[in-house]
C-alpha atoms as a PDB file:
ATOM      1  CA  UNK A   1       0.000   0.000   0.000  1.00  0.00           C
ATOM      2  CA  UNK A   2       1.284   3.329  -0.797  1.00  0.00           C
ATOM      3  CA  UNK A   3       1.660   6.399   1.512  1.00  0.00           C
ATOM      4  CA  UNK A   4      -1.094   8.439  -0.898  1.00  0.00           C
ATOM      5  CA  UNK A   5      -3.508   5.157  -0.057  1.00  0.00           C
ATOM      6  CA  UNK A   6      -2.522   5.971   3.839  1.00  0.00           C
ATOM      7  CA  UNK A   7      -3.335   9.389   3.961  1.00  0.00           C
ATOM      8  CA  UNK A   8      -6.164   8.746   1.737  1.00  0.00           C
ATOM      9  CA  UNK A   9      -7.718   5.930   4.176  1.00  0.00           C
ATOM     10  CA  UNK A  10      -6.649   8.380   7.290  1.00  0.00           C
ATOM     11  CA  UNK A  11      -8.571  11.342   5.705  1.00  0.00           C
ATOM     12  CA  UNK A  12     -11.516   9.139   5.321  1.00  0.00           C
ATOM     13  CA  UNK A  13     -11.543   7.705   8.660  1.00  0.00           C
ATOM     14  CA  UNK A  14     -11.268  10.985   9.971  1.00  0.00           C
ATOM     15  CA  UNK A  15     -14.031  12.966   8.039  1.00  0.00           C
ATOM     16  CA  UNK A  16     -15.980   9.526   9.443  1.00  0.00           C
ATOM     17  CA  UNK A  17     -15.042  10.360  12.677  1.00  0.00           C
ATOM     18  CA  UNK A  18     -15.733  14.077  12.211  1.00  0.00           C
ATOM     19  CA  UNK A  19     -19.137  13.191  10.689  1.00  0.00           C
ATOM     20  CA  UNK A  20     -19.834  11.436  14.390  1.00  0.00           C
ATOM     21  CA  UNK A  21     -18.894  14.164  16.338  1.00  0.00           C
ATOM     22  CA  UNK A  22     -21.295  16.560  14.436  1.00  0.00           C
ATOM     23  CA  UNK A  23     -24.348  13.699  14.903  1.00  0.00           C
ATOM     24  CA  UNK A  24     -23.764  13.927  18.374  1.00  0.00           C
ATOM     25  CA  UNK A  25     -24.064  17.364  18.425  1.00  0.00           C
ATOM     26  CA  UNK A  26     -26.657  17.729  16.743  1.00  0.00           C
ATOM     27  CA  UNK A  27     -28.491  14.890  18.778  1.00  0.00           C
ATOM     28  CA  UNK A  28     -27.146  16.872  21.937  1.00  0.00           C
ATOM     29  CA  UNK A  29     -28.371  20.283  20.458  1.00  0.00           C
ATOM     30  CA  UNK A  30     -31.763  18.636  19.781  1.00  0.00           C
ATOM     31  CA  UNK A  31     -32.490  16.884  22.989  1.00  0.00           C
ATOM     32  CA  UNK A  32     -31.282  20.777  25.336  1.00  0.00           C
ATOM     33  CA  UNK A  33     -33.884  22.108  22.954  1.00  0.00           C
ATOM     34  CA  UNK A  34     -36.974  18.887  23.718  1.00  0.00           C
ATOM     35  CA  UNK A  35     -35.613  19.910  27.524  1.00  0.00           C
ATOM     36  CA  UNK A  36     -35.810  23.270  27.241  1.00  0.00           C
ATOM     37  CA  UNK A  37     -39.767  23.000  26.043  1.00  0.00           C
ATOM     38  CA  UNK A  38     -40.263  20.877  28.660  1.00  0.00           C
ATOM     39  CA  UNK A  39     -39.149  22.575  31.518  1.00  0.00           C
ATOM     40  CA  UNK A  40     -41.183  25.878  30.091  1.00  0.00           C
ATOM     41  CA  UNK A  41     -43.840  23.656  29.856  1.00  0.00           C
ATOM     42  CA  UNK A  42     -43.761  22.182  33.356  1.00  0.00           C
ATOM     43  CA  UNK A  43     -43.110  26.479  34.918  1.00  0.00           C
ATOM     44  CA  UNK A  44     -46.255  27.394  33.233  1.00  0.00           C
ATOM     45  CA  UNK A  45     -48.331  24.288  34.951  1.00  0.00           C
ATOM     46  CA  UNK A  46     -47.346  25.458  37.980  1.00  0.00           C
ATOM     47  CA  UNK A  47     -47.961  28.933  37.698  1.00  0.00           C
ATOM     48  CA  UNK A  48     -51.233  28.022  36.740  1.00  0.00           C
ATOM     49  CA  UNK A  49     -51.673  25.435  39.681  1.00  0.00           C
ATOM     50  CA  UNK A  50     -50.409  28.364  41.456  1.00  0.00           C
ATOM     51  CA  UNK A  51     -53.006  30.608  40.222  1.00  0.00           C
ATOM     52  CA  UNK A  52     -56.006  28.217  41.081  1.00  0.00           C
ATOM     53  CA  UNK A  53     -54.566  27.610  44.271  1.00  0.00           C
ATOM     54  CA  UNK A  54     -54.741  31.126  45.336  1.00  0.00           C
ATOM     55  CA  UNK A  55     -58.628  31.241  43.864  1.00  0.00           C
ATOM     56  CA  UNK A  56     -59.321  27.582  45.954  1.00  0.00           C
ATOM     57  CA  UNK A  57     -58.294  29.840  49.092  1.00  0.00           C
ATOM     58  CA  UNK A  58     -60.150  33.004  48.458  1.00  0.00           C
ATOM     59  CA  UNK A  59     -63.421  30.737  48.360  1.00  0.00           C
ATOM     60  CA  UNK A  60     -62.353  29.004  51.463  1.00  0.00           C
ATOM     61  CA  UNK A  61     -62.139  32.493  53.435  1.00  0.00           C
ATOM     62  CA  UNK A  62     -65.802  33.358  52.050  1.00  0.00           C
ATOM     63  CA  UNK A  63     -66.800  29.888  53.332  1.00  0.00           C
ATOM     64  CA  UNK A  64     -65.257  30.772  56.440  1.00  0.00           C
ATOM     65  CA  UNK A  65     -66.624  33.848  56.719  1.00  0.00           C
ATOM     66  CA  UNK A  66     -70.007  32.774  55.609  1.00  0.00           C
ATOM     67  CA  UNK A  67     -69.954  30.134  57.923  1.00  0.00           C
ATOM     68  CA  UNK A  68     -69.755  32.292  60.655  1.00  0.00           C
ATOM     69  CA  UNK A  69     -72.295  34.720  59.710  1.00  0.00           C
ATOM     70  CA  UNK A  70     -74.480  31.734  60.032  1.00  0.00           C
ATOM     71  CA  UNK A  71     -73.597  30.956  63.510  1.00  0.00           C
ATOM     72  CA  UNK A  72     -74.206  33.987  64.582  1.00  0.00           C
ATOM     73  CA  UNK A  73     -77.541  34.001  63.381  1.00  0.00           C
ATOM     74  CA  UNK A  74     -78.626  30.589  65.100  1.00  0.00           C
ATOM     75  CA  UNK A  75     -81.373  31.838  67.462  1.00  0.00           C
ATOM     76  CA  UNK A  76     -84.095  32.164  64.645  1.00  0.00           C
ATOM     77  CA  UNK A  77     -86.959  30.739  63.727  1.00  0.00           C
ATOM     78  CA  UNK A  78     -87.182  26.645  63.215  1.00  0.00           C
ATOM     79  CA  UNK A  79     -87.540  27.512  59.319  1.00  0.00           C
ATOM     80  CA  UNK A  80     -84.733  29.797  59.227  1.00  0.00           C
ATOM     81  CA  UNK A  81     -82.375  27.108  60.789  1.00  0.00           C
ATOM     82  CA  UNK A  82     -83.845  24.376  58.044  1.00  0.00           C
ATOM     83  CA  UNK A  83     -83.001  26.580  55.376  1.00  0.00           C
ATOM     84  CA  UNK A  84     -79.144  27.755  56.712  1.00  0.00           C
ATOM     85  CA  UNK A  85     -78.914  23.618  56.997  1.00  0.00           C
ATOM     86  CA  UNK A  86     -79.679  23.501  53.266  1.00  0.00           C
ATOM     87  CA  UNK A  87     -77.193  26.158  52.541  1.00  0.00           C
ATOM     88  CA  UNK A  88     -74.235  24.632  54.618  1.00  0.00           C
ATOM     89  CA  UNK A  89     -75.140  21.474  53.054  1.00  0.00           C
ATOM     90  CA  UNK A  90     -74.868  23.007  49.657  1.00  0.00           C
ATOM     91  CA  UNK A  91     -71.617  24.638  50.503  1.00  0.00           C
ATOM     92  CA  UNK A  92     -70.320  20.905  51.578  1.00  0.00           C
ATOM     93  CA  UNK A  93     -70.969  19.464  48.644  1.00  0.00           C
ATOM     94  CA  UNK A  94     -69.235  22.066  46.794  1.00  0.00           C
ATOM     95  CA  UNK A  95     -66.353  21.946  49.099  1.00  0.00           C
ATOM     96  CA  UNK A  96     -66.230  18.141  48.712  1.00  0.00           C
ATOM     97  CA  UNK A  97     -66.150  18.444  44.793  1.00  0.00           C
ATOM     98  CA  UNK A  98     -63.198  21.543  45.306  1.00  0.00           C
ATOM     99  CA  UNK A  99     -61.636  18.604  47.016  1.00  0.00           C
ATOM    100  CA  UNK A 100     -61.673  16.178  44.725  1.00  0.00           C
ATOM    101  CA  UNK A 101     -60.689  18.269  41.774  1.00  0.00           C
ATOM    102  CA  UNK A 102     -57.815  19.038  44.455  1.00  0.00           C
ATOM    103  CA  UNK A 103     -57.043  15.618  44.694  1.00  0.00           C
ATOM    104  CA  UNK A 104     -56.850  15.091  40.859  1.00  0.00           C
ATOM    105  CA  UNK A 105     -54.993  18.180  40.776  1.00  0.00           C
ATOM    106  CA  UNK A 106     -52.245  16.683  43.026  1.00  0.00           C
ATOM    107  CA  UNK A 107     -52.202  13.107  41.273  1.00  0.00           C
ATOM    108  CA  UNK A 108     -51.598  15.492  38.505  1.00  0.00           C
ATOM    109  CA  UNK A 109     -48.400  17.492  39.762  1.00  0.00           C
ATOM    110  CA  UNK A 110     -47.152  13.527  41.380  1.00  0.00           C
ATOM    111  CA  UNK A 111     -47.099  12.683  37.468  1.00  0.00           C
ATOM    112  CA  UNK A 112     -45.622  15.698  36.716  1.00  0.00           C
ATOM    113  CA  UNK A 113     -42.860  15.325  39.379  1.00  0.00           C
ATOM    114  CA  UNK A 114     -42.196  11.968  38.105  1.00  0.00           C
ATOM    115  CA  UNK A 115     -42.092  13.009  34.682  1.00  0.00           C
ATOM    116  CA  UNK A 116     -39.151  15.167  35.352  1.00  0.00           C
ATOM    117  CA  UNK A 117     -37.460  12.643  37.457  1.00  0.00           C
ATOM    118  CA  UNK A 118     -37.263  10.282  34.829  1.00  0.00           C
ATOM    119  CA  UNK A 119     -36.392  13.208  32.328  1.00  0.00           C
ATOM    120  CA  UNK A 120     -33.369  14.111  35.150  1.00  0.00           C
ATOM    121  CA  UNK A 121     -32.237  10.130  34.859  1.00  0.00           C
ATOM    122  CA  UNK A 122     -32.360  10.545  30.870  1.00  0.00           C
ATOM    123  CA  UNK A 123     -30.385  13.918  31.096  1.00  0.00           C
ATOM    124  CA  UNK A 124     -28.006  12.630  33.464  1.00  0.00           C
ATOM    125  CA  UNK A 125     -27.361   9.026  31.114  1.00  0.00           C
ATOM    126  CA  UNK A 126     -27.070  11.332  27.625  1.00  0.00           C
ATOM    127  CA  UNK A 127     -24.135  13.553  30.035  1.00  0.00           C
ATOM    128  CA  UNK A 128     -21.902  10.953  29.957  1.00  0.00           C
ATOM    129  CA  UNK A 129     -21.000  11.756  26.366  1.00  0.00           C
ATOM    130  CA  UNK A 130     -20.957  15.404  26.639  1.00  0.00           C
ATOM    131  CA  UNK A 131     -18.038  17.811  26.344  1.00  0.00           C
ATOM    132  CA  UNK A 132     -16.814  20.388  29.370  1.00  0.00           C
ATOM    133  CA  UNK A 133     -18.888  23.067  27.977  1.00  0.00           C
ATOM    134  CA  UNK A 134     -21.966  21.421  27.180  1.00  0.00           C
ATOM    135  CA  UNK A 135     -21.591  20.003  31.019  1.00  0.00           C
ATOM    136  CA  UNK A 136     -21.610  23.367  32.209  1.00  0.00           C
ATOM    137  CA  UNK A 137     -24.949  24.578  30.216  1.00  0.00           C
ATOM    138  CA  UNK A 138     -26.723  21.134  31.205  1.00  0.00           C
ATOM    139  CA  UNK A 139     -25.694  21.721  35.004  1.00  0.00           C
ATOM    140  CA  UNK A 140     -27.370  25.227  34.849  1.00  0.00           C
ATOM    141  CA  UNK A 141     -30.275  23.629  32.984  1.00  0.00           C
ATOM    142  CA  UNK A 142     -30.793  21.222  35.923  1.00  0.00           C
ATOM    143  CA  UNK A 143     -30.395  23.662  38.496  1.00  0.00           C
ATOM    144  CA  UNK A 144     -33.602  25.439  36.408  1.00  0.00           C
ATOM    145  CA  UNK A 145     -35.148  22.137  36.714  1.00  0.00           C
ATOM    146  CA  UNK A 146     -34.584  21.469  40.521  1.00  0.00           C
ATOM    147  CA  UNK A 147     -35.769  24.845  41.566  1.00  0.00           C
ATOM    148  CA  UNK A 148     -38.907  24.055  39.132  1.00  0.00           C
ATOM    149  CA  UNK A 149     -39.111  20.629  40.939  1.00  0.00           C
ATOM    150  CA  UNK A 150     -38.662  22.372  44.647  1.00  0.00           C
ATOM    151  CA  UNK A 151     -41.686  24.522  43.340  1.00  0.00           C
ATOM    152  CA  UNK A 152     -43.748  21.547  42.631  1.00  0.00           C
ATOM    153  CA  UNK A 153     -42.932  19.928  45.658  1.00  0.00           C
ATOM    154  CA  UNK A 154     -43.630  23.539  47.619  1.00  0.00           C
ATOM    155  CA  UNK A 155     -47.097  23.395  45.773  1.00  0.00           C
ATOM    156  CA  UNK A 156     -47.839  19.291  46.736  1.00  0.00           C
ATOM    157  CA  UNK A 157     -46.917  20.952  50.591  1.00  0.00           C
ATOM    158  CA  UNK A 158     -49.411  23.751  50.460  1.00  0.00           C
ATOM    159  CA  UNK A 159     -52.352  21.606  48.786  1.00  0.00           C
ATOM    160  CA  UNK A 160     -51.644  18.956  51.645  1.00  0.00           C
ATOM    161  CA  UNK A 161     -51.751  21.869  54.039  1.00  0.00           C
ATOM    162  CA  UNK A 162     -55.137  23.026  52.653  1.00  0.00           C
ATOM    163  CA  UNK A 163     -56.520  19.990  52.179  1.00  0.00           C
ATOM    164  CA  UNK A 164     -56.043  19.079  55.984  1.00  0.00           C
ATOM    165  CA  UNK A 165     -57.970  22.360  56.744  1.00  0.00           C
ATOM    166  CA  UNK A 166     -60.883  21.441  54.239  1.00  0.00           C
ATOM    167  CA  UNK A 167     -61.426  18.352  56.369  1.00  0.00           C
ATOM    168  CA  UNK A 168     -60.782  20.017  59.133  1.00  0.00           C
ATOM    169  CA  UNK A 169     -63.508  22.815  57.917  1.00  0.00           C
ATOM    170  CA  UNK A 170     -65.885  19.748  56.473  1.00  0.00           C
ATOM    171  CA  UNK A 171     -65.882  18.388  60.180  1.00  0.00           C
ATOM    172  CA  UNK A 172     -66.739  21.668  61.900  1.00  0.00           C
ATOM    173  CA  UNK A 173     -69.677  22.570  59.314  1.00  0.00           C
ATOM    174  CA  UNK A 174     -70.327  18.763  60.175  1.00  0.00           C
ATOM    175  CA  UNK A 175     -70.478  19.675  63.849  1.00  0.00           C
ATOM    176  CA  UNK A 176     -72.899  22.708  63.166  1.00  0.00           C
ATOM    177  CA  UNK A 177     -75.179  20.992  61.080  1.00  0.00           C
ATOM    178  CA  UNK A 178     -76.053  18.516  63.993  1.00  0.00           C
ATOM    179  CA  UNK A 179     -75.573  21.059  66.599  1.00  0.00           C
ATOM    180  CA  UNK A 180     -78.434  22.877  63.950  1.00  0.00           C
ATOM    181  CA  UNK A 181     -80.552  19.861  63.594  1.00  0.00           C
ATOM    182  CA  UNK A 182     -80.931  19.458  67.792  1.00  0.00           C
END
């Protein structure tokens, strides 16, 4: 074999090699891209869980504050109290269905938080082939992506929180409704 059919077969392995490298950049480029969309994605469901939380609680404090009205104004007629019993029931039921949609809504950021815990694992497997630099924009990326998560987590907190003081709120209009029925 000649030198010309050495450097020949070394320029082709190389631009073969080169060819690789650019694939896996591109795959690379694609996939920060797929992750990018998905962690605006996931930032704009929570600000909108966010959002409905906030509107959940405002509805609570006119229940509250409804609620007490009504106590206050126990010492009326028989047909007074059958009717505020009506009206608290009314106001349970709706509480109860705020509840469940609650629930789903939780279920709903669980699959969420999973969802981006097996998108970390995936980002963390395509990192072993990765260069320095691309390291360093993927670590900021999942810094993003762990505040998001903390967020999410923050969110699952403060529906548990007010879901303990629905019940707790459900047992007390409970209370009153027998207290109104003796």
């Amino acid at each position: 074999m000649s030198e010309l059919d050495k450097v020949q077969e070394e320029s082709k392995s190389m631009e073969e090699v080169l060819e690789g490298i650019e694939q896996k950049r591109q795959d690379l480029e694609l996939e920060k891209q797929r992750l990018n969309e998905a962690l605006n994605e996931v930032g704009a469901n929570c600000d909108k869980r966010g959002e409905e939380i906030k509107g959940h609680l405002a509805k609570v404090g006119d229940l509250e504050s409804k609620l007490e009205t009504l106590e206050k104004e126990k010492g009326e007629s028989c047909d007074e109290l059958t009717h505020k019993l009506e009206f608290l029931q009314s106001q349970m039921e709706d509480m109860e269905n705020e509840k469940d949609e609650m629930k789903s809504q939780l279920n709903e950021l669980m699959k969420e938080k999973i969802t981006i815990e097996k998108d970390k694992e995936s980002i963390q497997q395509a990192l072993s082939n990765v260069t320095e630099k691309q390291l360093k924009e993927i670590e900021e990326e999942k810094l993003g992506m762990k505040n998001k998560i903390g967020e999410v987590e923050k969110l699952l907190e403060e529906k548990n929180i007010e879901k303990l003081k629905m019940a707790e709120e459900s047992e007390k209009l409970q209370s009153d409704k027998r207290k109104l029925i003796k």
